[in-house]
N, C-alpha and C. Protein backbone atom coordinates (compact mmCIF):
# COMPACT_ATOMS: atom_id res chain seq x y z
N UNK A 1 0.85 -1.17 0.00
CA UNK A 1 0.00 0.00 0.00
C UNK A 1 0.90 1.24 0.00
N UNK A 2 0.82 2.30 -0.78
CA UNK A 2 1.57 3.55 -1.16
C UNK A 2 1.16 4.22 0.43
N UNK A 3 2.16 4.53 1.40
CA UNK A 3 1.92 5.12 2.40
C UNK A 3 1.23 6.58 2.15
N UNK A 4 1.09 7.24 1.35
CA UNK A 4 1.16 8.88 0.84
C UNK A 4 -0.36 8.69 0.83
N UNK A 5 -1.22 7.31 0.39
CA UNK A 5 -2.57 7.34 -0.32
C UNK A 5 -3.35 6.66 0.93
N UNK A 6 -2.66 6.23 2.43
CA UNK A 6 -3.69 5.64 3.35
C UNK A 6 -4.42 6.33 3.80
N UNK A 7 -5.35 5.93 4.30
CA UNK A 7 -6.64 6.80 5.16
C UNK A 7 -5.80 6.27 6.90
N UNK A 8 -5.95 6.84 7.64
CA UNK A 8 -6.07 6.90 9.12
C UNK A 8 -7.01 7.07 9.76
N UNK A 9 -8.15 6.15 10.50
CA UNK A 9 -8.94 6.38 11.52
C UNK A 9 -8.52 6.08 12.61
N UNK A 10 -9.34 7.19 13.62
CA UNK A 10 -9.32 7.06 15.21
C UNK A 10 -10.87 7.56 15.91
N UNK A 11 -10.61 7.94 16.89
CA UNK A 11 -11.78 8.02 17.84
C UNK A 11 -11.94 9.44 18.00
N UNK A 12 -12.85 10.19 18.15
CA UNK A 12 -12.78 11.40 18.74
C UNK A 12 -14.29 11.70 19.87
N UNK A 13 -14.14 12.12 20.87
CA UNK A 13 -15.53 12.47 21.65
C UNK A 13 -15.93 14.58 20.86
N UNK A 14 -16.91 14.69 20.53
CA UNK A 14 -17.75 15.99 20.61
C UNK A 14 -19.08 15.83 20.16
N UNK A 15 -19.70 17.12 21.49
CA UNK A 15 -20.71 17.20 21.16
C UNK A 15 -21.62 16.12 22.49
N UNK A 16 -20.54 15.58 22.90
CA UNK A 16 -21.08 14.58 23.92
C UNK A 16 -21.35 13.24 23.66
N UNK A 17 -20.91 12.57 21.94
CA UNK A 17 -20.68 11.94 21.07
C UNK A 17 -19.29 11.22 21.06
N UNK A 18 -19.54 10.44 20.33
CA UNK A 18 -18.26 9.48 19.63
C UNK A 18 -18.00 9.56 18.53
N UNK A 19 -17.12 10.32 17.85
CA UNK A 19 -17.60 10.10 16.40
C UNK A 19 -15.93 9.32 15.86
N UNK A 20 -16.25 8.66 14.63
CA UNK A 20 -14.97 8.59 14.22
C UNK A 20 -14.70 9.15 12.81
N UNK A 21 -13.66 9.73 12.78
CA UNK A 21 -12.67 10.44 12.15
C UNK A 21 -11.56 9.91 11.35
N UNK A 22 -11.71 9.89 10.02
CA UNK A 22 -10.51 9.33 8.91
C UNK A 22 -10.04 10.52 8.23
N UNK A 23 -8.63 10.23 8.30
CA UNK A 23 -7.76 11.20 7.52
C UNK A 23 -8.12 10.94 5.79
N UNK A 24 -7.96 11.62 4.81
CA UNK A 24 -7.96 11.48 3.59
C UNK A 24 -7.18 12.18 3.03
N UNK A 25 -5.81 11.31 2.31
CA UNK A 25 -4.75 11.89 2.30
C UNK A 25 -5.27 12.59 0.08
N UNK A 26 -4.12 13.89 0.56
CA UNK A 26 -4.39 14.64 -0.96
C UNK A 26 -4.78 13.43 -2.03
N UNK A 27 -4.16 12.58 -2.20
CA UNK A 27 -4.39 11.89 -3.36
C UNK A 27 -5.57 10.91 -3.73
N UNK A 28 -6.19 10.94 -2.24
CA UNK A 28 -7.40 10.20 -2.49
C UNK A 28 -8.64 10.81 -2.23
N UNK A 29 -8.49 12.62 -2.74
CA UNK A 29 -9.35 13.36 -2.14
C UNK A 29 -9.36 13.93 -4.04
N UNK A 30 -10.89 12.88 -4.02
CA UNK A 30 -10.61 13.35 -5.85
C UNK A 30 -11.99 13.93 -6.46
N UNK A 31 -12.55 14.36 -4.88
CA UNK A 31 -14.52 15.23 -5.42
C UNK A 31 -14.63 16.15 -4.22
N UNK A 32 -14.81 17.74 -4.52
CA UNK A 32 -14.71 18.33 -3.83
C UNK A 32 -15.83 18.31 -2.69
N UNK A 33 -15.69 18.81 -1.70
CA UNK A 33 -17.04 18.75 -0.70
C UNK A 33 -17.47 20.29 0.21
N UNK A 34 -17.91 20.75 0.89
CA UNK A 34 -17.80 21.56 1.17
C UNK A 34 -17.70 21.36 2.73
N UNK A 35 -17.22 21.74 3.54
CA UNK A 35 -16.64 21.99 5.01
C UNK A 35 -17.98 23.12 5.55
N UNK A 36 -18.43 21.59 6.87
CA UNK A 36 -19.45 22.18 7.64
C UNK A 36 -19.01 23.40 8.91
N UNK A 37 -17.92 22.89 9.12
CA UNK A 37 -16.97 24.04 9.65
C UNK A 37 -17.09 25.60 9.28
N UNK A 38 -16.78 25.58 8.07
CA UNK A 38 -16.30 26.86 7.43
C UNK A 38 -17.06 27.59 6.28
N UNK A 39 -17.99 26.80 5.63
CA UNK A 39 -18.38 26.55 4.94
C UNK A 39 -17.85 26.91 3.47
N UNK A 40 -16.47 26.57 2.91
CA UNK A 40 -15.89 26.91 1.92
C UNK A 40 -15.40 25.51 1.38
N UNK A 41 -15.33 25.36 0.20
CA UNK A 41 -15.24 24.35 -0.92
C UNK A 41 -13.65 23.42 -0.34
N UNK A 42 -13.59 21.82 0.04
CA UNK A 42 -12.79 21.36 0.35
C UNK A 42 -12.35 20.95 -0.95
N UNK A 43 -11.17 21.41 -1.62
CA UNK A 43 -11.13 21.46 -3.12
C UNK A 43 -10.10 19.87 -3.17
N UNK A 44 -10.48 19.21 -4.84
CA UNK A 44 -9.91 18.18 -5.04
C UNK A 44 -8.50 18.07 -4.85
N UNK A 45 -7.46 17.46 -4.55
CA UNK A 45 -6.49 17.01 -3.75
C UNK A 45 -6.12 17.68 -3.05
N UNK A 46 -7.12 18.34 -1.93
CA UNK A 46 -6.44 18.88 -0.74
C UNK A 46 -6.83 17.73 0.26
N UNK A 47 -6.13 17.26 1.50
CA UNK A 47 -6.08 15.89 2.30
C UNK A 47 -6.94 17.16 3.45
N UNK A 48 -7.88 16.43 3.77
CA UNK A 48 -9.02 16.59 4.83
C UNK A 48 -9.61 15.24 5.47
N UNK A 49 -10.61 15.45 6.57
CA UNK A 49 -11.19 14.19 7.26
C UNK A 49 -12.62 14.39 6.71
N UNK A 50 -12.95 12.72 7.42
CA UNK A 50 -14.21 12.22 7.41
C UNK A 50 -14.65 12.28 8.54
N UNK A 51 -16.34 12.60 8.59
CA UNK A 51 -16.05 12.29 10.27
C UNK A 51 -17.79 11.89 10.35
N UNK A 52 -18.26 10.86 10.84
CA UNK A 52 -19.40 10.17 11.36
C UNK A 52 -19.77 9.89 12.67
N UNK A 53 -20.70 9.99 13.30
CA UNK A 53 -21.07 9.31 14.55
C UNK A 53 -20.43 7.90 14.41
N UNK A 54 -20.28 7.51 15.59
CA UNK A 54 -19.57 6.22 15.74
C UNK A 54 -20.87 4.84 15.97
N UNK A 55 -21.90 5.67 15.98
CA UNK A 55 -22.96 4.50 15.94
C UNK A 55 -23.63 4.62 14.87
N UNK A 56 -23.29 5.50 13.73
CA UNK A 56 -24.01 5.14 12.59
C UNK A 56 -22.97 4.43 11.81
N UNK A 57 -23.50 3.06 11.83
CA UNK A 57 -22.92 1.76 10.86
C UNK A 57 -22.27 1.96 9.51
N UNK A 58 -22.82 2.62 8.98
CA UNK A 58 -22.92 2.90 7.47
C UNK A 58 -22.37 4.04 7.06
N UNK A 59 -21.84 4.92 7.83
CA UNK A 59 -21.10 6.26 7.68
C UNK A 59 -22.66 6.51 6.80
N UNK A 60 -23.68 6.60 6.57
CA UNK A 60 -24.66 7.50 6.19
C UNK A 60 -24.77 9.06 6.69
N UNK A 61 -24.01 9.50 7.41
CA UNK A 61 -24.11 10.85 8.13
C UNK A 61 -22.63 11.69 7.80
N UNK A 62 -21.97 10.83 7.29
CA UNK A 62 -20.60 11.58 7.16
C UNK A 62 -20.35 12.93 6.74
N UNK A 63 -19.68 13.67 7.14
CA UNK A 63 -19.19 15.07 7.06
C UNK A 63 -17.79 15.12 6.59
N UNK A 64 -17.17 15.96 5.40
CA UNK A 64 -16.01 15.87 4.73
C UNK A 64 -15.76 17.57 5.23
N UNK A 65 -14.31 17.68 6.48
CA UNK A 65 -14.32 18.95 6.88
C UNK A 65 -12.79 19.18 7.08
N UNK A 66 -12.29 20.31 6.78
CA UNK A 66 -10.87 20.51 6.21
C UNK A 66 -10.57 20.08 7.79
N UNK A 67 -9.14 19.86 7.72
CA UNK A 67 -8.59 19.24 8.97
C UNK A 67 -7.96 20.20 10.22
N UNK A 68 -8.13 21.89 9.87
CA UNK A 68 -8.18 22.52 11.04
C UNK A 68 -9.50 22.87 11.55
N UNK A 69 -10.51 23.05 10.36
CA UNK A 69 -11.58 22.95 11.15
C UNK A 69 -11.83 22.04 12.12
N UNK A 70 -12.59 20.85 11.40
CA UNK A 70 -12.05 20.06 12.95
C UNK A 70 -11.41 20.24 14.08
N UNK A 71 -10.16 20.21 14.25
CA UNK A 71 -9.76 20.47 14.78
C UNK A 71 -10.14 21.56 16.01
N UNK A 72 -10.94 22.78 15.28
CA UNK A 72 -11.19 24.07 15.91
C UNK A 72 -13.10 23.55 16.06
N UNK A 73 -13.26 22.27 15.90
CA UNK A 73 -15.06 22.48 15.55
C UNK A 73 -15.53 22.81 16.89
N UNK A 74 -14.98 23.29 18.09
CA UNK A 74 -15.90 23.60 19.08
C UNK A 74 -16.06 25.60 19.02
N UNK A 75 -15.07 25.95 17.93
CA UNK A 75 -15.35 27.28 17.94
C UNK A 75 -15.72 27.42 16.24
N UNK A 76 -15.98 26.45 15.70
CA UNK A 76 -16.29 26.08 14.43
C UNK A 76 -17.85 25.17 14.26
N UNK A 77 -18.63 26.02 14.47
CA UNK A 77 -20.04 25.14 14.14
C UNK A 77 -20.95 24.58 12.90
N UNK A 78 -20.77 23.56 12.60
CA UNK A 78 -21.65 22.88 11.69
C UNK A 78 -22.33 23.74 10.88
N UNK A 79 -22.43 24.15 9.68
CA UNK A 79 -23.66 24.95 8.83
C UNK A 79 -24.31 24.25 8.63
């Protein structure tokens, strides 16, 4: 596996939640999305996360949000 192209998941608590969180490195970031954070265009190969409740099975809820947002999402709220 090309180390440059893995995804990384882990755990994160907000919100009073579990959610989990995958890295998506530039090269496998190939449809832009827009960042609930910030609300500005997460443009194709820029490396950002995924991020779902940890009890929805199916990532059906997923959010694609640049990776300082995150980071900042408690002074960064969801649009």
């Amino acid at each position: 596996m090309n180390r440059a192209s893995a995804s990384v998941s882990h755990r994160a608590e907000w919100q009073g939640e579990m959610w989990t969180v995958r890295t998506v490195p530039g090269a496998n970031a190939v449809k832009e999305y827009r960042c609930p954070g910030c609300a500005q265009l997460i443009r194709v190969g820029v490396p950002h996360v995924v991020v779902w409740p940890e009890n929805d099975l199916e990532a059906g809820d997923r959010r694609h949000w640049h990776s300082v947002c995150w980071a900042a999402r408690d002074r960064r709220r969801p649009n």
